[in-house]
C-alpha atoms as a PDB file:
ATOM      1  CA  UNK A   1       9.579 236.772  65.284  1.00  0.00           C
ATOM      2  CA  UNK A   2       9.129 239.998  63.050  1.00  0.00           C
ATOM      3  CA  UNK A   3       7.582 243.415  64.047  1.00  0.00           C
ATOM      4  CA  UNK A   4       4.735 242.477  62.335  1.00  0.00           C
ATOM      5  CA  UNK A   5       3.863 238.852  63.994  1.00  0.00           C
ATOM      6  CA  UNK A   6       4.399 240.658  67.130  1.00  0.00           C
ATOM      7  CA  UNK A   7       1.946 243.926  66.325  1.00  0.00           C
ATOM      8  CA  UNK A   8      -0.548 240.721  64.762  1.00  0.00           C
ATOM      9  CA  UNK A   9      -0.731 239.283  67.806  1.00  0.00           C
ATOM     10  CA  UNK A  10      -1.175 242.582  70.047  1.00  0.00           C
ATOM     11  CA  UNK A  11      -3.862 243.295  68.448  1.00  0.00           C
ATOM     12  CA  UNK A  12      -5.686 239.806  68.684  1.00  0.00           C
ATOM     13  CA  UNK A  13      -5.005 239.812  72.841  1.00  0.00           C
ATOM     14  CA  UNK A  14      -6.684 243.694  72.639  1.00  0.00           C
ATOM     15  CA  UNK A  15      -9.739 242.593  70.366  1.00  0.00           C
ATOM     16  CA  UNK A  16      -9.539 239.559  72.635  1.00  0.00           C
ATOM     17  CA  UNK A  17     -10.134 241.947  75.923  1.00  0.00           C
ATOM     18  CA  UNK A  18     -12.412 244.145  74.175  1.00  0.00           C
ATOM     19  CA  UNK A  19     -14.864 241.020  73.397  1.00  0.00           C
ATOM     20  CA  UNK A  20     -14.505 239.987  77.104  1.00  0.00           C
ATOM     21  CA  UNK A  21     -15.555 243.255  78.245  1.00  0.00           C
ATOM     22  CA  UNK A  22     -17.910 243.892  75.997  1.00  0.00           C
ATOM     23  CA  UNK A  23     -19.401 240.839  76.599  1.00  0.00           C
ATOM     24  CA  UNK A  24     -19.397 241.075  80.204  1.00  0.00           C
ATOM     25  CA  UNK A  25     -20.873 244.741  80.307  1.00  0.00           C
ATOM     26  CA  UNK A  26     -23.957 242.813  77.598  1.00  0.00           C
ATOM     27  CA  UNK A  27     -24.474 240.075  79.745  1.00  0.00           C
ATOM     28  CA  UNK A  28     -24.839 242.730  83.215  1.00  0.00           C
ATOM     29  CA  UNK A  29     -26.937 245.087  80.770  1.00  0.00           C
ATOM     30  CA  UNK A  30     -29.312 242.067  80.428  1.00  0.00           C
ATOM     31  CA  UNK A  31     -29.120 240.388  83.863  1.00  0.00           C
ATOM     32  CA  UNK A  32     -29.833 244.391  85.340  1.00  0.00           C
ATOM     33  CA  UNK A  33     -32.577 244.595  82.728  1.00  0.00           C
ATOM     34  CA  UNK A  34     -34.323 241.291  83.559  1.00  0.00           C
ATOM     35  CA  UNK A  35     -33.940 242.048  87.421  1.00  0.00           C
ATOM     36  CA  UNK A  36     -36.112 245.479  86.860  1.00  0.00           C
ATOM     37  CA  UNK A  37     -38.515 243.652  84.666  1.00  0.00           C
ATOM     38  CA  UNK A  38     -39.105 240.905  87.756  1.00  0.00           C
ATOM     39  CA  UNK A  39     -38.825 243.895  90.220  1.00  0.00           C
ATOM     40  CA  UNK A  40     -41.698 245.540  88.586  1.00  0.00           C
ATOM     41  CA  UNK A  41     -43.874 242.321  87.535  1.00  0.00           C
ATOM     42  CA  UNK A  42     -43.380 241.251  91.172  1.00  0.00           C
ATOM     43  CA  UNK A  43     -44.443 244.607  92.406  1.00  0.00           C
ATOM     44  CA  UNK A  44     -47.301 244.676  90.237  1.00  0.00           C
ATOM     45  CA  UNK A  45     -48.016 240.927  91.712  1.00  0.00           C
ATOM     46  CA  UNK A  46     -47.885 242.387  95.200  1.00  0.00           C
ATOM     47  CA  UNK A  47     -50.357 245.169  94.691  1.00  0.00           C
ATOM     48  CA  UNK A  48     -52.524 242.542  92.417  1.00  0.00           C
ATOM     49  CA  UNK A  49     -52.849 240.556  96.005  1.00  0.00           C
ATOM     50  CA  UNK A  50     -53.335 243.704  97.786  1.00  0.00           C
ATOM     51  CA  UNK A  51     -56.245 244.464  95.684  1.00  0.00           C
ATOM     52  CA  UNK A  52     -57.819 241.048  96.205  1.00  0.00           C
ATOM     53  CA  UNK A  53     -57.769 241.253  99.717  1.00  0.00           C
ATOM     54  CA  UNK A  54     -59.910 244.584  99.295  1.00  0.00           C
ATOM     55  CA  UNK A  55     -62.600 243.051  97.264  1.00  0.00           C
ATOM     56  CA  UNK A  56     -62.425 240.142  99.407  1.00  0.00           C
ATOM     57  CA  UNK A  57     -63.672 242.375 102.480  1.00  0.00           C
ATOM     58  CA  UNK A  58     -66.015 243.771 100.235  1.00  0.00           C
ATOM     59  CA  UNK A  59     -67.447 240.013  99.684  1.00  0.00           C
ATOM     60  CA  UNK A  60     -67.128 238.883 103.130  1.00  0.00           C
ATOM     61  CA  UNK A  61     -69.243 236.467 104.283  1.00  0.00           C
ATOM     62  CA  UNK A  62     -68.747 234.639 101.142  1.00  0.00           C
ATOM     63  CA  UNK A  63     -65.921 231.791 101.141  1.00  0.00           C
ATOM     64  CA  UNK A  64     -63.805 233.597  98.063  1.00  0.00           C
ATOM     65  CA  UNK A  65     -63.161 235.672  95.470  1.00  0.00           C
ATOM     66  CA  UNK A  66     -61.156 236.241  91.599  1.00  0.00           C
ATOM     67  CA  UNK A  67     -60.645 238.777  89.659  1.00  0.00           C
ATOM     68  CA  UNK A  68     -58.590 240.054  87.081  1.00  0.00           C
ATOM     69  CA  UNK A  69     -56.706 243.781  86.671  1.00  0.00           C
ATOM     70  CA  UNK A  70     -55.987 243.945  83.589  1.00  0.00           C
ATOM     71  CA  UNK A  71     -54.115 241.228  82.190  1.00  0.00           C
ATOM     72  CA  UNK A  72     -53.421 240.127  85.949  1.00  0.00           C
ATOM     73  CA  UNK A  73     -55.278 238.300  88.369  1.00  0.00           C
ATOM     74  CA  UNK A  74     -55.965 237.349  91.701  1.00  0.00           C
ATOM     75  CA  UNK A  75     -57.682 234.869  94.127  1.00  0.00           C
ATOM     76  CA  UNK A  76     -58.431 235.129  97.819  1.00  0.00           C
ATOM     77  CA  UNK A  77     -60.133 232.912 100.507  1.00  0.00           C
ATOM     78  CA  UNK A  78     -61.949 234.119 103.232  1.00  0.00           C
ATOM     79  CA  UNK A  79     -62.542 231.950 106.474  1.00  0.00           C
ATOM     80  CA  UNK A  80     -64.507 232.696 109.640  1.00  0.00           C
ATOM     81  CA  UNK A  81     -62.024 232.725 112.129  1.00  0.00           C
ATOM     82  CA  UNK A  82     -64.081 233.686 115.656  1.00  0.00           C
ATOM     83  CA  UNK A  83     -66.492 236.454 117.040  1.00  0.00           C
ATOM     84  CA  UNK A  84     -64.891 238.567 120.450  1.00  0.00           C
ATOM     85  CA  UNK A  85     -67.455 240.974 121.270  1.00  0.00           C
ATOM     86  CA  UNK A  86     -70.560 240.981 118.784  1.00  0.00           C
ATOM     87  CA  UNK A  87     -67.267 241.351 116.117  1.00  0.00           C
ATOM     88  CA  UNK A  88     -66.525 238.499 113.455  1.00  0.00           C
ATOM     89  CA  UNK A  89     -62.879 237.943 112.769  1.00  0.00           C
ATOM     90  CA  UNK A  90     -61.717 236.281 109.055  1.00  0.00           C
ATOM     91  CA  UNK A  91     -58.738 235.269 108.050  1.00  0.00           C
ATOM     92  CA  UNK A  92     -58.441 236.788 104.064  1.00  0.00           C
ATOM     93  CA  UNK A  93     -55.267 235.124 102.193  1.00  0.00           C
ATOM     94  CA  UNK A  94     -54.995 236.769  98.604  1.00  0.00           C
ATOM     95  CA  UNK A  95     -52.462 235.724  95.734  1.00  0.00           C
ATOM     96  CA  UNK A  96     -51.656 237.801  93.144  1.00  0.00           C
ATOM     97  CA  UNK A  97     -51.074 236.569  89.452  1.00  0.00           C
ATOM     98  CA  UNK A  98     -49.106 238.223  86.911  1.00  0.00           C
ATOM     99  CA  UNK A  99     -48.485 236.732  83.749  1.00  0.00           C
ATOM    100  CA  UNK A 100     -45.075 236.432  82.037  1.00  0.00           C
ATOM    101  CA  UNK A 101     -44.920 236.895  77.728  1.00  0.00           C
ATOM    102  CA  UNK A 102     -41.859 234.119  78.048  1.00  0.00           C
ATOM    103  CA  UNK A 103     -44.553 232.109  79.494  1.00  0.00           C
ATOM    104  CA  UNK A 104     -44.768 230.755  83.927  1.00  0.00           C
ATOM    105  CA  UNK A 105     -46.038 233.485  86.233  1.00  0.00           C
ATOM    106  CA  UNK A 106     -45.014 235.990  89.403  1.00  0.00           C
ATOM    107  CA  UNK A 107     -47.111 235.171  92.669  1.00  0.00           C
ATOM    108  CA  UNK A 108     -47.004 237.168  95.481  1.00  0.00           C
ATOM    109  CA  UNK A 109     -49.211 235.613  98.819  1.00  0.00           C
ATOM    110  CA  UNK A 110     -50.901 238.493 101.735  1.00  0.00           C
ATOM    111  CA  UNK A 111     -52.148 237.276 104.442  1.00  0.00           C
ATOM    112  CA  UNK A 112     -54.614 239.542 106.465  1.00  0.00           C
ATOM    113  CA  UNK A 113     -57.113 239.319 109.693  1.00  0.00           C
ATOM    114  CA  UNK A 114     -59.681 241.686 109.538  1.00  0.00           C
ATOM    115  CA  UNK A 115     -62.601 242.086 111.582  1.00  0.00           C
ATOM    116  CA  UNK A 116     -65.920 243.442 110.945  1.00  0.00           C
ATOM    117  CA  UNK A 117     -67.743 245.797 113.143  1.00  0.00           C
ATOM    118  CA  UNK A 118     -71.363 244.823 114.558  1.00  0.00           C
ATOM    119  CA  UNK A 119     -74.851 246.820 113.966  1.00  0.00           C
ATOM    120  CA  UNK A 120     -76.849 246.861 116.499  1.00  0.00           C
ATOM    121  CA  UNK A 121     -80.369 244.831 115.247  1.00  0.00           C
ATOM    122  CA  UNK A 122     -82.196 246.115 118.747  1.00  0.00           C
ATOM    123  CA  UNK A 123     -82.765 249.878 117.117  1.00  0.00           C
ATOM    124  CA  UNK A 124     -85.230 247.826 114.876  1.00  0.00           C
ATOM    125  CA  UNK A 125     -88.141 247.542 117.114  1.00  0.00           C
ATOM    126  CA  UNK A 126     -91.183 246.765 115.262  1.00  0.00           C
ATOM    127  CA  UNK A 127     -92.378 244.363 112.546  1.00  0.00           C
ATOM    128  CA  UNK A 128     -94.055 247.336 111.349  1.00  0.00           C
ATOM    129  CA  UNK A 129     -92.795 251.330 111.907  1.00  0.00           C
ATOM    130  CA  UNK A 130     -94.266 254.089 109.962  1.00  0.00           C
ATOM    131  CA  UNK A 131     -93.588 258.097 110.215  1.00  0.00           C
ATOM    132  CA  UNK A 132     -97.214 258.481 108.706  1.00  0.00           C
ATOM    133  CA  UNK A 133    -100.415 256.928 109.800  1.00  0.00           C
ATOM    134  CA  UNK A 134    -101.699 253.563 109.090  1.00  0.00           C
ATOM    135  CA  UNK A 135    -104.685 252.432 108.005  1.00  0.00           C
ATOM    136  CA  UNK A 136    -105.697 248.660 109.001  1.00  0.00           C
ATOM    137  CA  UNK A 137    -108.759 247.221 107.086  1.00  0.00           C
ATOM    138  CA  UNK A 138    -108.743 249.049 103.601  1.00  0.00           C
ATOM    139  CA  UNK A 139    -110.503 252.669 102.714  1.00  0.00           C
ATOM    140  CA  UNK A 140    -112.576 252.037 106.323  1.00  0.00           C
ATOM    141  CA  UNK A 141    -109.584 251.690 108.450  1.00  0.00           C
ATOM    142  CA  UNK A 142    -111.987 248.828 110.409  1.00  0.00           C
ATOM    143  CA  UNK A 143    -109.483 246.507 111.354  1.00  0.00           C
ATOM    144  CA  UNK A 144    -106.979 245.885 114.248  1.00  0.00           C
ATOM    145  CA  UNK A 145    -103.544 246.061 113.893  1.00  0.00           C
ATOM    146  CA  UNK A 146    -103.121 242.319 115.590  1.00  0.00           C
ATOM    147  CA  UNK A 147    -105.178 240.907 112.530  1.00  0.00           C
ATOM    148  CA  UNK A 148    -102.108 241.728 110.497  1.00  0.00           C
ATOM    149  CA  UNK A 149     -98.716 241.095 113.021  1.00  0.00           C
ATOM    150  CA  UNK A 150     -97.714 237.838 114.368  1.00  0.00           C
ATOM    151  CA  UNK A 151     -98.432 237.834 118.217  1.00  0.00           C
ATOM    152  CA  UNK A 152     -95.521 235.358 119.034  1.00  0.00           C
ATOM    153  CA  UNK A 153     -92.684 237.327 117.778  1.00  0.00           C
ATOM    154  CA  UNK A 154     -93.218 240.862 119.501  1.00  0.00           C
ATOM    155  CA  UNK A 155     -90.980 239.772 122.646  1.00  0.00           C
ATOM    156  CA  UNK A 156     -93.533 241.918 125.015  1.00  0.00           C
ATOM    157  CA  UNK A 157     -93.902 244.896 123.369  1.00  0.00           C
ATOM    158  CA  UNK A 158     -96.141 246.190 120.536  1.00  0.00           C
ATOM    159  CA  UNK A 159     -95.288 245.007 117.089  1.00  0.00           C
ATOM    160  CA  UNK A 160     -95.793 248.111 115.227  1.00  0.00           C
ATOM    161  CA  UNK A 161     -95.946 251.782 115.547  1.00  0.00           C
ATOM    162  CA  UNK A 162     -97.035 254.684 113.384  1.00  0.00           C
ATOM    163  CA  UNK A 163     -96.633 258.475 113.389  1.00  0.00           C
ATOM    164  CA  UNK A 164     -92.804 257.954 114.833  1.00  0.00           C
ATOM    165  CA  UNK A 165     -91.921 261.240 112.998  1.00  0.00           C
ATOM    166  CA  UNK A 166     -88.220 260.252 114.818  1.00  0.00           C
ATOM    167  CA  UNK A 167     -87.577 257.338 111.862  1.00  0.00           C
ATOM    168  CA  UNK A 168     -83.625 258.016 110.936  1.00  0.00           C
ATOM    169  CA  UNK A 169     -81.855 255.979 108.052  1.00  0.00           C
ATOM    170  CA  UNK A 170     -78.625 256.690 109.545  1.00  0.00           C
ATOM    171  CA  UNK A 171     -79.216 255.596 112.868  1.00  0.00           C
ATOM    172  CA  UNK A 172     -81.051 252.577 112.193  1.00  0.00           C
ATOM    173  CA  UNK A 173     -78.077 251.494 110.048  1.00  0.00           C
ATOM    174  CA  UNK A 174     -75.188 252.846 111.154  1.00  0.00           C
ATOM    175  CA  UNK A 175     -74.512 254.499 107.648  1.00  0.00           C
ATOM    176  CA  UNK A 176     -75.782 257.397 105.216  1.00  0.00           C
ATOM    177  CA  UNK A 177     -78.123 256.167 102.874  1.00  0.00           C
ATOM    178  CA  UNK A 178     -75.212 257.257  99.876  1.00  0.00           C
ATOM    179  CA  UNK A 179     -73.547 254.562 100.956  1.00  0.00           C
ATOM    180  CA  UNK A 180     -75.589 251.274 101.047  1.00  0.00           C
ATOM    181  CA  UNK A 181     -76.685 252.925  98.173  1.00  0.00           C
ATOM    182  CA  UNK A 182     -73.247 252.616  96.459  1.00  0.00           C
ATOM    183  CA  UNK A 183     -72.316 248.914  97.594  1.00  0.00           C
ATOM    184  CA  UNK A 184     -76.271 248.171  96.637  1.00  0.00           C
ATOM    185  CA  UNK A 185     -77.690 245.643  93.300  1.00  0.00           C
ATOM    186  CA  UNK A 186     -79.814 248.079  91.549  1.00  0.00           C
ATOM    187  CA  UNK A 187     -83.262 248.084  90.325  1.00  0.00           C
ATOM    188  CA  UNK A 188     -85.677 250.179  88.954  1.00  0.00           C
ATOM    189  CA  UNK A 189     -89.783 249.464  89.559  1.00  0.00           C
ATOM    190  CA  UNK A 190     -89.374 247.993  85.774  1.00  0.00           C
ATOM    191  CA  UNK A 191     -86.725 246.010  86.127  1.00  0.00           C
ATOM    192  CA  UNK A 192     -87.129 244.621  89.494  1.00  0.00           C
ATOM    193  CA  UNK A 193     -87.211 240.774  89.571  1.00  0.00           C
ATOM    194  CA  UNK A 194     -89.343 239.947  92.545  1.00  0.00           C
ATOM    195  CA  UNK A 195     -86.905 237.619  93.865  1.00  0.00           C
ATOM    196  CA  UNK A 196     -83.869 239.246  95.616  1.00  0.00           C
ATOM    197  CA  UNK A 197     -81.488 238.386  97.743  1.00  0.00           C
ATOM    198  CA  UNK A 198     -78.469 240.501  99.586  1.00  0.00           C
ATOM    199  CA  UNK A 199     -78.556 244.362  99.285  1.00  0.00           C
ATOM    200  CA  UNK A 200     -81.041 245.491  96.897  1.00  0.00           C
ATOM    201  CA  UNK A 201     -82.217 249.071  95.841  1.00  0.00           C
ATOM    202  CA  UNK A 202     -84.824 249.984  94.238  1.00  0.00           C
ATOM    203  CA  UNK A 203     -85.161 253.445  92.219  1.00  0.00           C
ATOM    204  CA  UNK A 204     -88.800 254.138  91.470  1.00  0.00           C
ATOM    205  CA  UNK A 205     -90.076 256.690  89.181  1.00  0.00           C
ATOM    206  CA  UNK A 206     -92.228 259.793  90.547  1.00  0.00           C
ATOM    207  CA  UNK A 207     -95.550 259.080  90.176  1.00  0.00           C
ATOM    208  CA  UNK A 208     -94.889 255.452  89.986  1.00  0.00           C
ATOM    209  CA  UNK A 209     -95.218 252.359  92.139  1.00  0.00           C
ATOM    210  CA  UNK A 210     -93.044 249.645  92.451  1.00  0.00           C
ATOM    211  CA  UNK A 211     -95.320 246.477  92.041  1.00  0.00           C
ATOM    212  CA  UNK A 212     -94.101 243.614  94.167  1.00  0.00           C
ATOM    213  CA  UNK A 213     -97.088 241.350  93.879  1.00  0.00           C
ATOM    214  CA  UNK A 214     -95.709 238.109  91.999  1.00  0.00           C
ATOM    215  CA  UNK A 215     -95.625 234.620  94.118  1.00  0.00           C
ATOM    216  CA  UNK A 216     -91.650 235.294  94.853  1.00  0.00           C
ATOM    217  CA  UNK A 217     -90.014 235.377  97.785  1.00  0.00           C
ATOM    218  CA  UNK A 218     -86.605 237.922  98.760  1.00  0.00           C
ATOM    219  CA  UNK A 219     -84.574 238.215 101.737  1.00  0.00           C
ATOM    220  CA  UNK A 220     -81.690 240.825 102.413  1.00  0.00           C
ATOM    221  CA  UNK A 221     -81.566 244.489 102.659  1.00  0.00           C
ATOM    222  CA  UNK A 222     -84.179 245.879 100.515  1.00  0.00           C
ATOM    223  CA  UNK A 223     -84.424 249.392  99.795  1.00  0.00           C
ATOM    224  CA  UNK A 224     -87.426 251.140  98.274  1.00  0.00           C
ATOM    225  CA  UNK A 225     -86.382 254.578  97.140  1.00  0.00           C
ATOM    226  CA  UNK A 226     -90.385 255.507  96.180  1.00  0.00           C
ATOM    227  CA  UNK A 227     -93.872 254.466  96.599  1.00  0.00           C
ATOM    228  CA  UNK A 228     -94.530 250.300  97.016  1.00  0.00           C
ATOM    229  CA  UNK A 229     -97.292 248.169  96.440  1.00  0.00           C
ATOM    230  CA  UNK A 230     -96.910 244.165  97.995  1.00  0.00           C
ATOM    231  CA  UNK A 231     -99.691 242.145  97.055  1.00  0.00           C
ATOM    232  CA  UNK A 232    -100.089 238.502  95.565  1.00  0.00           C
ATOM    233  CA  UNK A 233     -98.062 235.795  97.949  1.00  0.00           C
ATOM    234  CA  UNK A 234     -95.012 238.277  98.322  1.00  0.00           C
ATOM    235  CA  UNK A 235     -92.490 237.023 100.963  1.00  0.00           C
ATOM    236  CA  UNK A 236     -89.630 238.722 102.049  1.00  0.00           C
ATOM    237  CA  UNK A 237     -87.191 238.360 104.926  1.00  0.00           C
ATOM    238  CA  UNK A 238     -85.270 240.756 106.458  1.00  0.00           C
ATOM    239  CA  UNK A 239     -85.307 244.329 106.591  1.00  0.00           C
ATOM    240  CA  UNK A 240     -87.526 246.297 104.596  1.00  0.00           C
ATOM    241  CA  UNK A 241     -87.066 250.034 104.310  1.00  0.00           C
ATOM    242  CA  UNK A 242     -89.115 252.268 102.189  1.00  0.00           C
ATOM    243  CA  UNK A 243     -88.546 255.802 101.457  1.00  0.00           C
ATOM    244  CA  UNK A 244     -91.967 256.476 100.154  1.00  0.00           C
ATOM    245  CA  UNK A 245     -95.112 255.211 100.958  1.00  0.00           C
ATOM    246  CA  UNK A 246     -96.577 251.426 101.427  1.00  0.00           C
ATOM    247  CA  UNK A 247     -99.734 249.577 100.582  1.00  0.00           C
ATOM    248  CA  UNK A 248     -99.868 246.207 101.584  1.00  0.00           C
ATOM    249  CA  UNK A 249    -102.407 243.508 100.166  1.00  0.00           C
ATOM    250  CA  UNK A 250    -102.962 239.569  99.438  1.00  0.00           C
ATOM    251  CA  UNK A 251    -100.848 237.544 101.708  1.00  0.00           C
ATOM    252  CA  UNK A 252     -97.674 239.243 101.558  1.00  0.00           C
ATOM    253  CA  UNK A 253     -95.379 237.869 104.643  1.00  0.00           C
ATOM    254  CA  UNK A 254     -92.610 239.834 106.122  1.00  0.00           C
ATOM    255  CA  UNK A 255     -90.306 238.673 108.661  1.00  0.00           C
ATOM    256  CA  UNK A 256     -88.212 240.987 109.914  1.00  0.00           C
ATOM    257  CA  UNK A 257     -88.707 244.672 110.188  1.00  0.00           C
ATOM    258  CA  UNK A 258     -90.868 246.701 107.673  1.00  0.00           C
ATOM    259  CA  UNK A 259     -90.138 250.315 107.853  1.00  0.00           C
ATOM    260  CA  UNK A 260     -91.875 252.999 106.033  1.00  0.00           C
ATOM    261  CA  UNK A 261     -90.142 256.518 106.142  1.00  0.00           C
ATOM    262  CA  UNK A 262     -92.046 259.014 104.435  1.00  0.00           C
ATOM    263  CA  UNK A 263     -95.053 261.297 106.233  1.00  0.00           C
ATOM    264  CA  UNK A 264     -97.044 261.772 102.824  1.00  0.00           C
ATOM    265  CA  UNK A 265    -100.176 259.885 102.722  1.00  0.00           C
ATOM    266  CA  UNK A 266    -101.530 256.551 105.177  1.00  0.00           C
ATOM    267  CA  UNK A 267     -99.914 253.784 104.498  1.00  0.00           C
ATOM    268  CA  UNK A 268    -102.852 250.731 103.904  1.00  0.00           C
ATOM    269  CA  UNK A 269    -102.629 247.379 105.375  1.00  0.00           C
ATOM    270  CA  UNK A 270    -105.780 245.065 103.848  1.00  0.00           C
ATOM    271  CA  UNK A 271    -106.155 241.541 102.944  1.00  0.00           C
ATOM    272  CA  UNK A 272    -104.203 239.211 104.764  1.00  0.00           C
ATOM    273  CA  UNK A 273    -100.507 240.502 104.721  1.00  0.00           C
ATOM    274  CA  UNK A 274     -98.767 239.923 107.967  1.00  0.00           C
ATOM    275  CA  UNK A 275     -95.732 241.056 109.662  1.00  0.00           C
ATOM    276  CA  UNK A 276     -93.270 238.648 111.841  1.00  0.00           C
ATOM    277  CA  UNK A 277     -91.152 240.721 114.222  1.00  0.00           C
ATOM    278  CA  UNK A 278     -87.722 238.640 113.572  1.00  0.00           C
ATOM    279  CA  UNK A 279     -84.396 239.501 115.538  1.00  0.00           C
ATOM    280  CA  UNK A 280     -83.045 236.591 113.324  1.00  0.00           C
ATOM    281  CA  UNK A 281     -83.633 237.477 110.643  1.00  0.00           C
ATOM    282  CA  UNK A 282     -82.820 241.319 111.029  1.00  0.00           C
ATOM    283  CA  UNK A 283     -79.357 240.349 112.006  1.00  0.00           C
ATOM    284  CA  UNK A 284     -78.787 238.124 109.577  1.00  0.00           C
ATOM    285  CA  UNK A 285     -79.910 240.915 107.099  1.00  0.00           C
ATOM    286  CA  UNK A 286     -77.737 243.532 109.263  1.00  0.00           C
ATOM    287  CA  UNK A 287     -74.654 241.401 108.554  1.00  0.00           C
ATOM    288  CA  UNK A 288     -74.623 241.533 104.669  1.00  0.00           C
ATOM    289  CA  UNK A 289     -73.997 245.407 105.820  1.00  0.00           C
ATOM    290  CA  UNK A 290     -71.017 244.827 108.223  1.00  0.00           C
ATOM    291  CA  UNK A 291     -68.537 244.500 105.337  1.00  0.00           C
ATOM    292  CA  UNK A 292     -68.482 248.118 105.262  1.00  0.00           C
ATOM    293  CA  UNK A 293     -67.115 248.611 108.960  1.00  0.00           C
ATOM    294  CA  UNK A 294     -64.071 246.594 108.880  1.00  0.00           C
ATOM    295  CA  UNK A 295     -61.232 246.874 110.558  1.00  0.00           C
ATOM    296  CA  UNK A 296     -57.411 245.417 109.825  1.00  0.00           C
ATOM    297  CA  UNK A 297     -56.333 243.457 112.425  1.00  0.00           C
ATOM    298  CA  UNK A 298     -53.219 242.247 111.165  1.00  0.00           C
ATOM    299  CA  UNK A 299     -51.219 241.840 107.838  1.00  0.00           C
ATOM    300  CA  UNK A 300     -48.218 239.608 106.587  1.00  0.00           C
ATOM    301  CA  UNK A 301     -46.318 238.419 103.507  1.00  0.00           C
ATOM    302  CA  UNK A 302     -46.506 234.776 103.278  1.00  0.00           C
ATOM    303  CA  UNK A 303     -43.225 233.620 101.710  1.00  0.00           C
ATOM    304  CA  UNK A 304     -43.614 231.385  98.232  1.00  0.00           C
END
């Protein structure tokens, strides 16, 4: 064999090792690069689930909740699990989705217990409470207060009270009213719909009334930030807060607690509204709020 057969094949064997190498060092470049890329969409899958589990405590006591972030997604269940001590356990179990351009998907599972933290319905005392006066029977005041509360539901004491000067937002609910205000459906007196349910606020215009005289019903948290006029066959159950003052007309039902906060003015009570003093109902209303006081009880990564 000559010199040059011999430097031939040399140099075949090198390129040989060359294209193995550089082969090998493509195939870890890609391999490393599709690791990060599954590192990250898996990460972002993770926090995805993470984020469902938040918005499922915000929906709690509903049985579940989607979303998406983006082009990602998520879905969580939520499942009474038990009540220890006036607190309601659930079980929240929240998958994150992320989407893959090659097509198929990332999942990442979270499984948490959380409970939720009870508000005391006893601080609402009365079917009726007002800071100002009240005036039973129209412009002549001529009426009785008992021709306008149920009898049966005032468990021994008085149903109603006026001049309590001591009315306090915070204490009544357990939170600043900047808060309820913020997890809160909004309305204004215009664009209120009559019927409501859940946590409803309503912003009404100075000089304005908020006119809540249709034949609708509501239930829930509603909050009246302004004057309020009830009239027609108005029913509402629950707890009623206003922030202004209150004239109630027609046969507008209340079961619950009606609270009126502000000292301007009498408050007038004519026609044939009347007001059912409701434990029931005001914890049943009270828990729409207790979403807001939760605490984690545990939390764990449930394997695909």
């Amino acid at each position: 064999m000559n010199k040059r057969g011999v430097a031939l094949i040399l140099c075949l064997l090198v390129l040989a090792v060359l294209f193995v190498l550089a082969s090998s060092f493509f195939l870890k470049s890609v391999n490393e690069n599709n690791f990060v890329k599954r590192y990250i969409n898996s990460t972002r899958a993770f926090w995805v689930a993470e984020a469902g589990v938040a918005e499922a405590i915000r929906s709690i006591p509903a049985s579940s909740t989607s979303g998406n972030l983006g082009s990602d997604s998520y879905e969580a269940s939520i499942s009474y699990r038990t009540s220890i001590s006036s607190c309601n356990y659930y079980d929240i179990i929240s998958t994150g989705i992320v989407n893959l351009p090659s097509g198929g998907d990332i999942r990442r599972t979270v499984h948490a217990v959380v409970k939720t933290g009870p508000i005391d319905p006893t601080k609402f005392q009365y079917g009726l409470a007002a800071a100002n006066e009240l005036c039973f029977g129209g412009a002549s005041c001529n009426k009785d207060a008992e021709d306008f509360l149920d009898p049966d539901t005032c468990n021994g004491h008085p149903c109603w009270e006026e001049g309590d000067t001591t009315i306090n937002f915070n204490d009544l609910f357990g939170y600043e009213q900047s808060e309820i205000e913020a997890i809160a459906t909004h309305y204004t007196e215009i664009t209120f719909p009559g019927t409501v349910s859940g946590i409803t606020w309503v912003d009404v215009s100075d000089g304005s009334s908020l006119m809540a005289t249709s034949d609708l019903e509501g239930d829930g948290v509603l909050i009246i930030d302004g004057d309020v006029h009830f009239g027609g066959s108005y029913e509402f159950r629950g707890i009623v807060y206003v922030l202004g003052t209150m004239d109630a007309l027609g046969t507008f039902d209340a079961y619950g607690s009606v609270i009126v906060a502000s000292t301007a003015g009498v408050d007038s009570i004519n026609g044939t509204p009347l007001f059912h003093y409701d434990v029931s109902e005001i914890t049943d209303a009270l828990s729409l709020l207790s979403s807001s006081n939760v605490d984690m009880v545990s939390w764990r990564e449930i394997a695909p």
